[in-house]
Protein backbone atom coordinates (compact mmCIF):
# COMPACT_ATOMS: atom_id res chain seq x y z
CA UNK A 1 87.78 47.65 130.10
CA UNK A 2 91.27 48.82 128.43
CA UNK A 3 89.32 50.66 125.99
CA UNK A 4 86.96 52.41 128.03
CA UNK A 5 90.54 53.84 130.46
CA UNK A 6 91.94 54.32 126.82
CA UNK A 7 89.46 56.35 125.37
CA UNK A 8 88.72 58.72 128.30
CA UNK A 9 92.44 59.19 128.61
CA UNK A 10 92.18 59.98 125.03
CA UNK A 11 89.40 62.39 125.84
CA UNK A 12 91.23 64.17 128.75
CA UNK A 13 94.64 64.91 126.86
CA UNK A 14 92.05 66.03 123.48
CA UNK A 15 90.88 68.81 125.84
CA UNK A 16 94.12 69.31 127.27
CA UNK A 17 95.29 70.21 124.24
CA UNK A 18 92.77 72.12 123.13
CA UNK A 19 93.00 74.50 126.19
CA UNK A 20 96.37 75.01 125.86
CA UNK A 21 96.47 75.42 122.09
CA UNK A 22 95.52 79.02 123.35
CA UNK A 23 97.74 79.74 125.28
CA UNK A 24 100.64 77.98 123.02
CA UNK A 25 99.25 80.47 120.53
CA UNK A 26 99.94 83.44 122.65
CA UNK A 27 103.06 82.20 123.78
CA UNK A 28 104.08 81.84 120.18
CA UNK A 29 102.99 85.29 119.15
CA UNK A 30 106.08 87.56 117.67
CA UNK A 31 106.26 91.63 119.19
CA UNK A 32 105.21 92.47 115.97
CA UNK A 33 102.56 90.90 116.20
CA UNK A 34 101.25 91.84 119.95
CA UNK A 35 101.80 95.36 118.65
CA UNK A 36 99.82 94.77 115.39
CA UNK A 37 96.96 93.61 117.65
CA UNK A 38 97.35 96.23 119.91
CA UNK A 39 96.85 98.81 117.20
CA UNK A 40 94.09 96.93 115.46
CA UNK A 41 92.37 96.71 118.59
CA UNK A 42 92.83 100.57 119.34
CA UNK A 43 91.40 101.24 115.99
CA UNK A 44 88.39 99.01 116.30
CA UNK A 45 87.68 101.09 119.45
CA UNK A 46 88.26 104.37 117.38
CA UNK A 47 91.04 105.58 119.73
CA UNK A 48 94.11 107.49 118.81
CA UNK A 49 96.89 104.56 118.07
CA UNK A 50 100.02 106.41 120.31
CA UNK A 51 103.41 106.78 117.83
CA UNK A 52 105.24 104.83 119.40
CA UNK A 53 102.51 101.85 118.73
CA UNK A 54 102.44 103.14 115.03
CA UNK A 55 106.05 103.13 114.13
CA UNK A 56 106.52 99.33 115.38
CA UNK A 57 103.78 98.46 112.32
CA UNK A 58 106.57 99.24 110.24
CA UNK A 59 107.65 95.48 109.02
CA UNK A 60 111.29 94.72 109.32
CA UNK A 61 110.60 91.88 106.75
CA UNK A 62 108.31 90.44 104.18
CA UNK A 63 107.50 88.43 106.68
CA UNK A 64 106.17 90.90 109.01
CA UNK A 65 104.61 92.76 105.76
CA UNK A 66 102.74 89.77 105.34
CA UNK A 67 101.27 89.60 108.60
CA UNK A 68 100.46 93.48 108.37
CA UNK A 69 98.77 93.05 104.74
CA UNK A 70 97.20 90.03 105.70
CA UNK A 71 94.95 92.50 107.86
CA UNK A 72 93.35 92.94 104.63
CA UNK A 73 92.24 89.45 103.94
CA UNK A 74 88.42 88.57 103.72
CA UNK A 75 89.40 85.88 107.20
CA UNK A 76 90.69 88.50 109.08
CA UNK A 77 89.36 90.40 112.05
CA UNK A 78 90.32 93.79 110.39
CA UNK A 79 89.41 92.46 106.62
CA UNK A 80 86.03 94.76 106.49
CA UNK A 81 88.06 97.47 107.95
CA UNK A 82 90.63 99.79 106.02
CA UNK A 83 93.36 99.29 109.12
CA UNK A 84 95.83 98.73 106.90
CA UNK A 85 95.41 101.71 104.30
CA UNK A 86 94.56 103.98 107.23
CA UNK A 87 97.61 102.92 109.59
CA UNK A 88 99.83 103.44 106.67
CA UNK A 89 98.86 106.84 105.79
CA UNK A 90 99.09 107.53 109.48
CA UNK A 91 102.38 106.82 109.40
CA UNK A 92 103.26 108.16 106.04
CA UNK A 93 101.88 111.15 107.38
CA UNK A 94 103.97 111.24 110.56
CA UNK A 95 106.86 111.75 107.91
CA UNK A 96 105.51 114.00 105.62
CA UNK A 97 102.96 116.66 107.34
CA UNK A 98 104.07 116.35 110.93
CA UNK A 99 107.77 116.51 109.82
CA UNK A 100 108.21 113.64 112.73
CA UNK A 101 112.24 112.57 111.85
CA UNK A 102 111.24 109.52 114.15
CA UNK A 103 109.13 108.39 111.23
CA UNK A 104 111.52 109.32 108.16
CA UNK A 105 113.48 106.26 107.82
CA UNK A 106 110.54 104.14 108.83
CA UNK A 107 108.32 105.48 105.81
CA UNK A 108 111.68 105.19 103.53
CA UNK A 109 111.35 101.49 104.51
CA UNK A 110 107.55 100.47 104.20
CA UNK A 111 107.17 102.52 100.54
CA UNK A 112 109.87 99.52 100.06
CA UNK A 113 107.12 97.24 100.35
CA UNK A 114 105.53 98.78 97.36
CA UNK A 115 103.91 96.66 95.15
CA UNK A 116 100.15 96.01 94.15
CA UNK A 117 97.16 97.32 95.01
CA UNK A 118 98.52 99.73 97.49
CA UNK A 119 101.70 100.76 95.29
CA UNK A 120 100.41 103.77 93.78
CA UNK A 121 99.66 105.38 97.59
CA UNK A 122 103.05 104.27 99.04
CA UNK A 123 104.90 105.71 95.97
CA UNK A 124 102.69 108.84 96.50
CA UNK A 125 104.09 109.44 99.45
CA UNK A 126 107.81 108.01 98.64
CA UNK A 127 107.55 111.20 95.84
CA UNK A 128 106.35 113.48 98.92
CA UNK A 129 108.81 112.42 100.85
CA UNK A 130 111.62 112.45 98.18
CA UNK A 131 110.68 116.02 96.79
CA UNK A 132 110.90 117.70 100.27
CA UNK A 133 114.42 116.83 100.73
CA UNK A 134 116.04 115.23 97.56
CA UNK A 135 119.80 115.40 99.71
CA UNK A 136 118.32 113.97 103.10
CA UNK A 137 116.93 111.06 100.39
CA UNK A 138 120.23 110.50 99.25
CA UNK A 139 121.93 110.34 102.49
CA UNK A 140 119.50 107.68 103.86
CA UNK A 141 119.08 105.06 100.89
CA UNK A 142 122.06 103.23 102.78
CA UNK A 143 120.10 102.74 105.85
CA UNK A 144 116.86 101.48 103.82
CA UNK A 145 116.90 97.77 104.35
CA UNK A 146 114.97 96.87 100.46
CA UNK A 147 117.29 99.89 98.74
CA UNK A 148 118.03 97.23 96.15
CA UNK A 149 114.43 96.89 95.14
CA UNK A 150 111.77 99.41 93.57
CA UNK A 151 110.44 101.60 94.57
CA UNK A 152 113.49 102.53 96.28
CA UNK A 153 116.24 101.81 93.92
CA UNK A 154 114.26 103.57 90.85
CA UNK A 155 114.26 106.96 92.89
CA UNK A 156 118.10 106.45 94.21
CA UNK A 157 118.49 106.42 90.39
CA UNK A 158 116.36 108.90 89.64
CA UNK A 159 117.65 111.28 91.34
CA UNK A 160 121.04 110.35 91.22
CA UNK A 161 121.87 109.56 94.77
CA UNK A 162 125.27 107.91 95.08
């Protein structure tokens, strides 16, 4: 008799758990990472992703760089998608042909991230960036979190930038 109360107490606290694992999930989700699915979820629906959802993909961190890369992965909802290379020209973009000084700084910090398969677009655009105002470069290498790191630090060499 113990073991039949045991195991459907067992059974009741197993789906317990399992319904709330959902919700712990969400609860546990970062606001870069509500903002990453927002914008993944605008994409999948082909809609215009608004600026001010763009500019929060920037990652703060390699951690939040890994969760933004990770988009690429073969497990991931976006993985057959090119989210991440689109998103990042977007904003790239946002700095270079739309001249948007929101997004300067922001692109100054994800070419940071350069390093891989996407390195040779982000450093693209660090050169675009760089070669349409050498002095604004210069001024802002201080503010770039990774300035100690290349790309960054190879073009604050480069071109001299104190």
């Amino acid at each position: 008799m113990n073991k039949i109360l045991t195991l459907q107490v067992l059974l009741i606290l197993s789906f317990l758990t399992l319904g709330n694992s959902t919700q712990l999930r969400t609860l546990n989700e970062t606001e870069y990472e509500k903002n990453l699915n927002t914008a993944s979820e605008l994409y999948l629906e082909k809609k215009k992703i608004p600026k001010s959802v763009l500019i929060k993909l920037v990652p703060k961190n390699y951690t939040e760089f890994g969760i933004y890369y990770g988009t690429t992965g073969p497990d991931h909802k976006m993985g057959k998608t090119d989210f991440f290379y689109d998103t990042t020209r977007l904003i790239f973009e946002q700095a270079t042909s739309e001249k948007n000084s929101d997004f300067y700084l922001p692109s100054l910090n994800l070419a940071s991230f350069a390093d891989g398969e996407y390195a040779e677009e982000f450093i693209e655009y660090l050169e675009l960036i760089i070669n349409t105002d050498k002095e604004k470069f210069c001024k802002s290498i201080s503010e770039i979190k990774y300035n100690n790191r290349n790309p960054i630090k190879y073009y604050s060499e480069l071109n001299k930038c104190e």
